[in-house]
C-alpha atoms as a PDB file:
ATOM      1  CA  UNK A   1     166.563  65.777 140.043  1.00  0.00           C
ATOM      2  CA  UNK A   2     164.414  62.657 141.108  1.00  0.00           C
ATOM      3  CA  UNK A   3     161.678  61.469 139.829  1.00  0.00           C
ATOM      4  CA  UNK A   4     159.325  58.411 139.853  1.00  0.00           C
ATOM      5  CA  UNK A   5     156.113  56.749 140.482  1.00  0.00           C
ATOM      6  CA  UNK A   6     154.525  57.643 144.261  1.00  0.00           C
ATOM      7  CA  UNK A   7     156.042  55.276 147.407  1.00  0.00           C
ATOM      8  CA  UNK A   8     159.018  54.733 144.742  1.00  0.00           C
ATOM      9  CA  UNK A   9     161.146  55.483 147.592  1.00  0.00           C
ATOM     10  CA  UNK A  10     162.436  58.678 146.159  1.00  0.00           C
ATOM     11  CA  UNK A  11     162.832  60.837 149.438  1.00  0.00           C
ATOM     12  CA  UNK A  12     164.807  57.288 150.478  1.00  0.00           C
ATOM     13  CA  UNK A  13     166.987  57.738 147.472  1.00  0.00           C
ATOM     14  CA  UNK A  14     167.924  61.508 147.731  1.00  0.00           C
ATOM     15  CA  UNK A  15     169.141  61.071 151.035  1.00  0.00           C
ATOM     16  CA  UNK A  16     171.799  57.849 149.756  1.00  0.00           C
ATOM     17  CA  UNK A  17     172.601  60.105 146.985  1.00  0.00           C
ATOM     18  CA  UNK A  18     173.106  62.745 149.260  1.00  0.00           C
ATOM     19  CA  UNK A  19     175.494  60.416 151.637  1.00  0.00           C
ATOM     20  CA  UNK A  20     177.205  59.171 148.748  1.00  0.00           C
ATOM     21  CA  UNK A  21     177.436  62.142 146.264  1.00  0.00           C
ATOM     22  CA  UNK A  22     178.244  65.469 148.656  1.00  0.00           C
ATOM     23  CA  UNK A  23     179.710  63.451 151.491  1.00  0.00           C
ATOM     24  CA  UNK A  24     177.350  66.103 153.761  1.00  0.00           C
ATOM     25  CA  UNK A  25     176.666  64.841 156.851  1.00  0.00           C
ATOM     26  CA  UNK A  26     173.149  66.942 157.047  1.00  0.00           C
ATOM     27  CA  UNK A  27     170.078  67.078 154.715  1.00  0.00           C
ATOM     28  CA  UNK A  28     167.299  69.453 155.494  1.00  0.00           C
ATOM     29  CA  UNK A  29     164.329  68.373 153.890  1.00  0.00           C
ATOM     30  CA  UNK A  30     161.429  70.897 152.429  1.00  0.00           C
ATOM     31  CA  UNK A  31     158.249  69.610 151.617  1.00  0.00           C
ATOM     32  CA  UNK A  32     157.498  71.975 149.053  1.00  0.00           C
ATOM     33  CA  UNK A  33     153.596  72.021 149.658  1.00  0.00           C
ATOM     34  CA  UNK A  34     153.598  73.907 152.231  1.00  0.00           C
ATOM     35  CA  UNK A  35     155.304  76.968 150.305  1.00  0.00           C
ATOM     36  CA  UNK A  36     153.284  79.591 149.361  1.00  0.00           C
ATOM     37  CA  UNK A  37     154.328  83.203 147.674  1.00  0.00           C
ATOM     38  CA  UNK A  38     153.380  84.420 150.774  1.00  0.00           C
ATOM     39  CA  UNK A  39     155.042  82.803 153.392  1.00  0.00           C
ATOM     40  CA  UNK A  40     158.057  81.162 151.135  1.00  0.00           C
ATOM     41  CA  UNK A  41     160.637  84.375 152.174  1.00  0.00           C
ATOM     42  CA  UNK A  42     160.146  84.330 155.320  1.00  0.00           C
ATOM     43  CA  UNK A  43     160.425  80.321 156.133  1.00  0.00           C
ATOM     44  CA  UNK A  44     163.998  80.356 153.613  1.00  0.00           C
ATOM     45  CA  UNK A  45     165.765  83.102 154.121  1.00  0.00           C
ATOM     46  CA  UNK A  46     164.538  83.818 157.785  1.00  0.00           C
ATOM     47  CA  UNK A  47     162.705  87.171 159.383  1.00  0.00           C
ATOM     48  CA  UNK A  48     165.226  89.538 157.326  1.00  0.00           C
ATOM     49  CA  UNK A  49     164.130  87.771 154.150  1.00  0.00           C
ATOM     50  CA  UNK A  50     165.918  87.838 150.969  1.00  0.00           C
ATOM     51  CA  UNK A  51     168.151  90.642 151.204  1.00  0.00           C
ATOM     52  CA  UNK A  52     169.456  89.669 155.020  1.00  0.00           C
ATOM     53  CA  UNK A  53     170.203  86.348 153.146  1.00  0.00           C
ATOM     54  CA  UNK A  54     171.983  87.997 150.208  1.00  0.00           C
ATOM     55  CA  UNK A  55     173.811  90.923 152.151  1.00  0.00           C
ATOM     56  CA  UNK A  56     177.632  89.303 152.964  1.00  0.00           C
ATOM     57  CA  UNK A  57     177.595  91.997 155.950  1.00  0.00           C
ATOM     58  CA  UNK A  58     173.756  91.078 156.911  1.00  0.00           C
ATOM     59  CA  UNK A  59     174.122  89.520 160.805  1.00  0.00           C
ATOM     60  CA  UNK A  60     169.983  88.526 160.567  1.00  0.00           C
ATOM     61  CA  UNK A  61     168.553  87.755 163.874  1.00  0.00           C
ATOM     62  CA  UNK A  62     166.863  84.643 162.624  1.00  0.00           C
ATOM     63  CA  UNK A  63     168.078  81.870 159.705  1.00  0.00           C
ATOM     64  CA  UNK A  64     165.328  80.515 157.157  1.00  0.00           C
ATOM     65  CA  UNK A  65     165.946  76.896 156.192  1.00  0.00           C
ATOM     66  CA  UNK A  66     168.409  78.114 152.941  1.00  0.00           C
ATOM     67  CA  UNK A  67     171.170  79.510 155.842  1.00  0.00           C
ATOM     68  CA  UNK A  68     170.678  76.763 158.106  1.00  0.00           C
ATOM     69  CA  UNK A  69     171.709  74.338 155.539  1.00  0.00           C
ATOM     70  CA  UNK A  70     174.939  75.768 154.954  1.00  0.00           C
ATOM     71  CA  UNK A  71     177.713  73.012 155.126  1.00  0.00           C
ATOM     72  CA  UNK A  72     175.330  70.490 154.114  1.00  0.00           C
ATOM     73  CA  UNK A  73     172.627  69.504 151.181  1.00  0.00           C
ATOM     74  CA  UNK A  74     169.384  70.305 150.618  1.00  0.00           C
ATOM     75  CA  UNK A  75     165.934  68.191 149.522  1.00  0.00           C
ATOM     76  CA  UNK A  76     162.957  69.833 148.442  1.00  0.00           C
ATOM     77  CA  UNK A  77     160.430  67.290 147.978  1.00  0.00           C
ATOM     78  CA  UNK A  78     157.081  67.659 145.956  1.00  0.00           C
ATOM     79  CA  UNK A  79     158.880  70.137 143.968  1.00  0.00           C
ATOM     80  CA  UNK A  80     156.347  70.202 141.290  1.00  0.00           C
ATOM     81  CA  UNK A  81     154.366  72.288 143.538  1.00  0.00           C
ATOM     82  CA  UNK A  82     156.475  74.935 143.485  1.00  0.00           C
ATOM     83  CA  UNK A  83     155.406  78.334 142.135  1.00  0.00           C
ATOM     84  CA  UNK A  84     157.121  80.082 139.820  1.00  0.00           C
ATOM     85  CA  UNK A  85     158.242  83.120 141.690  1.00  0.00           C
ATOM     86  CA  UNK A  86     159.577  80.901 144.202  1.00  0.00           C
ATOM     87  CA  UNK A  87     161.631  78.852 141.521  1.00  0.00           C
ATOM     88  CA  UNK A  88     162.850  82.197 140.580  1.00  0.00           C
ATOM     89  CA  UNK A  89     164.092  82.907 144.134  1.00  0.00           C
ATOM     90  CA  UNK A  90     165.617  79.357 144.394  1.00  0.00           C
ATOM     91  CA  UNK A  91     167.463  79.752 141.300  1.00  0.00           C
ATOM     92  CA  UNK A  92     168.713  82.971 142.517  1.00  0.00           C
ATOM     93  CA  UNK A  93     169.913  81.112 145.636  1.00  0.00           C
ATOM     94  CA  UNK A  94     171.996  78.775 143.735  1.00  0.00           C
ATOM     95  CA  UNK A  95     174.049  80.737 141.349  1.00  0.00           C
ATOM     96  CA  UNK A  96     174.932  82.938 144.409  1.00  0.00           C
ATOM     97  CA  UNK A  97     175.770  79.902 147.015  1.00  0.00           C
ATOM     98  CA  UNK A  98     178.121  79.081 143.238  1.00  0.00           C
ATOM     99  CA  UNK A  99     179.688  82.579 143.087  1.00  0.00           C
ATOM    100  CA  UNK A 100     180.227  82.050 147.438  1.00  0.00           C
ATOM    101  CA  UNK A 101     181.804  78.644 146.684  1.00  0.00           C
ATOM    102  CA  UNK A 102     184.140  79.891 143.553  1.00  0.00           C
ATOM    103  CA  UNK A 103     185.081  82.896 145.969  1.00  0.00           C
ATOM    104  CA  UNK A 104     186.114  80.140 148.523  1.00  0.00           C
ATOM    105  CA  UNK A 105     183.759  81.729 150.956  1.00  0.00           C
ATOM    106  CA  UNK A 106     182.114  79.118 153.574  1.00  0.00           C
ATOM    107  CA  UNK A 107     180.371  77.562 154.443  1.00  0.00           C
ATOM    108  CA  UNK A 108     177.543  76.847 151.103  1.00  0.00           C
ATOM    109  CA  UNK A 109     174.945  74.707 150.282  1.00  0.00           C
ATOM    110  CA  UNK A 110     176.753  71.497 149.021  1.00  0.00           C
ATOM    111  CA  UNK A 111     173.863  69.616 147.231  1.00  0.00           C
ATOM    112  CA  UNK A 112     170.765  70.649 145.764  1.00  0.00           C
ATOM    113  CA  UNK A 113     167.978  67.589 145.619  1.00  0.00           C
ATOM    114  CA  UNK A 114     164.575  68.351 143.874  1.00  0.00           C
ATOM    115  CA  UNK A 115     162.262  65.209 144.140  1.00  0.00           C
ATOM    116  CA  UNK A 116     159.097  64.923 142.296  1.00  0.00           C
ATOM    117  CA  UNK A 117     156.759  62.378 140.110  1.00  0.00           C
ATOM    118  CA  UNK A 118     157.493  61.060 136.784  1.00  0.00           C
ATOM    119  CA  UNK A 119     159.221  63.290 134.056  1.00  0.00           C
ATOM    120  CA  UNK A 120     157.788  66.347 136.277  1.00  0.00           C
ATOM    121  CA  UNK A 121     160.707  68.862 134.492  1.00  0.00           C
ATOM    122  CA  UNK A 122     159.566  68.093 131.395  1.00  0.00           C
ATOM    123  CA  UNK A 123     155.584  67.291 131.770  1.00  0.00           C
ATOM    124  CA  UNK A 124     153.598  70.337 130.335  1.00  0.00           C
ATOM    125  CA  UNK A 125     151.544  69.762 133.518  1.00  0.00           C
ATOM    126  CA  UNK A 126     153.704  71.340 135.807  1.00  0.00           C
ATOM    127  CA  UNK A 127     154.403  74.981 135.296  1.00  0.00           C
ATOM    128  CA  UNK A 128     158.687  75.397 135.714  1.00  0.00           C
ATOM    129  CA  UNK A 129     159.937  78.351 135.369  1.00  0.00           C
ATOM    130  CA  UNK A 130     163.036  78.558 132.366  1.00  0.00           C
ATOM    131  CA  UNK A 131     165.816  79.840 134.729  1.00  0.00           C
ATOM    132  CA  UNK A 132     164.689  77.210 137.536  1.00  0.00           C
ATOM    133  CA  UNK A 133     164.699  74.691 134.462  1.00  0.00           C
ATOM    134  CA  UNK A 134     168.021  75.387 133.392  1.00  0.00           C
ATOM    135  CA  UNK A 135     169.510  75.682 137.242  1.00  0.00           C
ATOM    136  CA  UNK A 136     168.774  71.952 137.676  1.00  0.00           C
ATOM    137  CA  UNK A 137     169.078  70.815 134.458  1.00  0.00           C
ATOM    138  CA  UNK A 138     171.499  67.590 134.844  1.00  0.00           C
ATOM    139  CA  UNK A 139     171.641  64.639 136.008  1.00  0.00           C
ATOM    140  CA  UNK A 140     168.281  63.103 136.354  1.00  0.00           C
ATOM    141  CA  UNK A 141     167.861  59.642 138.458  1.00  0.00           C
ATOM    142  CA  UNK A 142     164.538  57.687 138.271  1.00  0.00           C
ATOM    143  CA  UNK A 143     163.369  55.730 141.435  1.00  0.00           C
ATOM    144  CA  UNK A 144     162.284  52.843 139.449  1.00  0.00           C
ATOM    145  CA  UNK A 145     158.707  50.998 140.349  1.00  0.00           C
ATOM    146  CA  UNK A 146     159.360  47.950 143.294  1.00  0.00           C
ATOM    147  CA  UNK A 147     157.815  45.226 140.729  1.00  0.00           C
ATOM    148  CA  UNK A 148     161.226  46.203 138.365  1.00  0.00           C
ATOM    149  CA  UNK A 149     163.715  46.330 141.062  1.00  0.00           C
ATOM    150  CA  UNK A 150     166.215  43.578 140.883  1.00  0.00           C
ATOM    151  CA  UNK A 151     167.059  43.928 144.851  1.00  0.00           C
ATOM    152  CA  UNK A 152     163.286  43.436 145.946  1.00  0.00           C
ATOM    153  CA  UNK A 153     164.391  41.034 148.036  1.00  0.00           C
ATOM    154  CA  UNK A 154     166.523  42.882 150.040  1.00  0.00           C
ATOM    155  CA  UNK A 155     164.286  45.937 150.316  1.00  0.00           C
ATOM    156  CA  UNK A 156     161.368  43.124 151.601  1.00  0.00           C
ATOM    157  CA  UNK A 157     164.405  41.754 154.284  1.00  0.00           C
ATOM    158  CA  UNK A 158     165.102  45.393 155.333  1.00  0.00           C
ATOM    159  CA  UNK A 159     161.646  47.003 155.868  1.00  0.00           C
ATOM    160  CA  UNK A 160     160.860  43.552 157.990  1.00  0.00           C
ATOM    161  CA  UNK A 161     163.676  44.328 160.193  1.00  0.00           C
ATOM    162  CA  UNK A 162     162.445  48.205 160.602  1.00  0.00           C
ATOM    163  CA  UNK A 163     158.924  47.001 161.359  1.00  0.00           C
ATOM    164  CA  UNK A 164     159.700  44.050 163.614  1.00  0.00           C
ATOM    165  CA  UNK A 165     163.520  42.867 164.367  1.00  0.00           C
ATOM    166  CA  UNK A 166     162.383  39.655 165.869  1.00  0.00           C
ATOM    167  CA  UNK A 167     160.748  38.632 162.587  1.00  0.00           C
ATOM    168  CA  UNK A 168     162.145  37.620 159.339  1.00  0.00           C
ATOM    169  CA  UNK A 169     160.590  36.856 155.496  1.00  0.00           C
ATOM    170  CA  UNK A 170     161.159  32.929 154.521  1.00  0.00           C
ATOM    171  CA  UNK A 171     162.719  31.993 150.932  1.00  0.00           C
ATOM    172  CA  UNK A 172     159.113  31.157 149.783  1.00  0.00           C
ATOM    173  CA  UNK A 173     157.496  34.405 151.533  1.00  0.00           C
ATOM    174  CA  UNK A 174     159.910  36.194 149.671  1.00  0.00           C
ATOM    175  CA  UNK A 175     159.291  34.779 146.416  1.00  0.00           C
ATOM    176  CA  UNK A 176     155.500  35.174 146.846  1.00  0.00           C
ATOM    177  CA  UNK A 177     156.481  38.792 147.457  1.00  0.00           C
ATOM    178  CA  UNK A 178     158.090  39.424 144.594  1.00  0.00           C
ATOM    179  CA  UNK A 179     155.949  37.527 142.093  1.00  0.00           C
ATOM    180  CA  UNK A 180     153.566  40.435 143.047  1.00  0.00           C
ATOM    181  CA  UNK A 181     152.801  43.433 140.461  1.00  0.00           C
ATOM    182  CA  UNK A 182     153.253  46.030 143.967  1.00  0.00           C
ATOM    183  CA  UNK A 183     150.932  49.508 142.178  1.00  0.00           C
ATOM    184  CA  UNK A 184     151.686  50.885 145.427  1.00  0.00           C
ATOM    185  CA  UNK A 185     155.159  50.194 145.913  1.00  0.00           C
ATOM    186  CA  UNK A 186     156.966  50.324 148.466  1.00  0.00           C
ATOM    187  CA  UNK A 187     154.001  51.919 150.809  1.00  0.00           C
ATOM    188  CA  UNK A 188     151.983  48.935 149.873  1.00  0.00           C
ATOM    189  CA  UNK A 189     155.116  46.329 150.228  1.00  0.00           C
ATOM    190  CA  UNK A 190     155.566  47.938 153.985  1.00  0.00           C
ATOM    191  CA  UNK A 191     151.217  47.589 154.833  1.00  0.00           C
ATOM    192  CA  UNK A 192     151.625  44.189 153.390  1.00  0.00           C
ATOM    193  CA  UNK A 193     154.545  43.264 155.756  1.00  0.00           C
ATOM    194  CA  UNK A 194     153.023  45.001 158.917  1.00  0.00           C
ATOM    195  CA  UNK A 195     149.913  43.308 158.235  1.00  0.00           C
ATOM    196  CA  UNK A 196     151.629  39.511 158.020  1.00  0.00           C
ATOM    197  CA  UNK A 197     153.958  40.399 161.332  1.00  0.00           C
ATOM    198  CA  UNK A 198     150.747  41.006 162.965  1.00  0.00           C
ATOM    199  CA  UNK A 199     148.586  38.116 162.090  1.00  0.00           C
ATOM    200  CA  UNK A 200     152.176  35.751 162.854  1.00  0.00           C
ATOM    201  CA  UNK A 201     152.116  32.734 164.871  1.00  0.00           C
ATOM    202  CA  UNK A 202     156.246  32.390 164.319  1.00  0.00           C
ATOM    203  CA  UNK A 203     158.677  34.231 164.037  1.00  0.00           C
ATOM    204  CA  UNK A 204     159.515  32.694 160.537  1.00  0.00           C
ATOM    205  CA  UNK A 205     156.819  34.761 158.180  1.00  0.00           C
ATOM    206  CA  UNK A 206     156.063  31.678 155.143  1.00  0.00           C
ATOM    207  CA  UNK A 207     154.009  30.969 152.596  1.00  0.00           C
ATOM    208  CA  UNK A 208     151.045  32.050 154.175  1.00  0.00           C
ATOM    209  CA  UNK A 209     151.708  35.969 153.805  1.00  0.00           C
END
């Protein structure tokens, strides 16, 4: 589970984890907002729905997302959003792509990622299901805000280099930078950097961002 404060960089976070963590090579990524309890069976297990996905000797003519991320992880973001019944399914899926892996049948889901705001699991604002509660109970990681991040500095150099390789942040630019409080985080950090490559005379961004 991760959680934090919106443009924390979460989705940015699940997908190191998932590099570092599962050693997958893939990540399919689910916004979850576009799940509804009528079209969630059909877009994750695929036209044959849950039982072609749960049948060992089911050959379905078309994979949902869930089969298609076999051999790799998995990244629902805005999981908050998630209704119950479809928690229930996704639970479901887990303890079975388990039961495949302790079988030693291949290839399974590797990592499960569930990204959402602040303390979502646990806010009384969000409606979780208890078996989807206790599926990803575990290791929680919180994308902290960009004012508290000790490597601001290097996330500043990097998203200058993604906006505009022939520009770079000076010592005092960055330093300005960081002495801000940055509500927005790293959304706003990223606007604020477009904005000063833009209005550049040099390719040396200084005090004047």
């Amino acid at each position: 589970v991760i959680d934090g404060e919106p443009g924390t960089g979460k989705t940015e976070l699940a997908r190191e984890i998932n590099h570092k963590a599962f050693d997958s090579g893939s990540l399919t990524v689910i916004d979850c907002r576009v799940l509804t309890v009528d079209n969630f069976e059909g877009y994750l297990f695929g036209e044959e729905g849950m039982i072609g996905f749960f049948d060992p000797a089911s050959e379905p003519n078309s994979k949902g997302k869930l089969s298609l991320a076999r051999g790799g992880s998995i990244l629902f973001r805005n999981s908050q959003t998630l209704d119950k019944a479809i928690q229930s399914r996704i639970s479901d899926v887990m303890n079975f792509e388990d039961e495949r892996r302790r079988d030693g049948i291949t290839p399974v889901i590797t990592g499960w990622l569930f990204v959402g705001p602040s303390s979502w699991v646990n806010d009384a604002e969000f409606d979780i299901e208890p078996t989807f509660s206790n599926s990803i109970d575990g290791k929680t990681i919180t994308a902290p805000p960009l004012s508290q991040r000790s490597d601001f500095q290097k996330v500043a150099l990097a998203i200058i280099a993604d906006v505009s390789p022939d520009h770079t942040l000076s010592p005092v630019a960055l330093r300005i930078l960081q002495e801000e409080s940055w509500p927005g985080n790293l959304k706003q950090l990223r606007k604020t950097i477009q904005h000063a490559v833009a209005q550049a005379s040099g390719k040396v961004i200084r005090q004047d961002i």
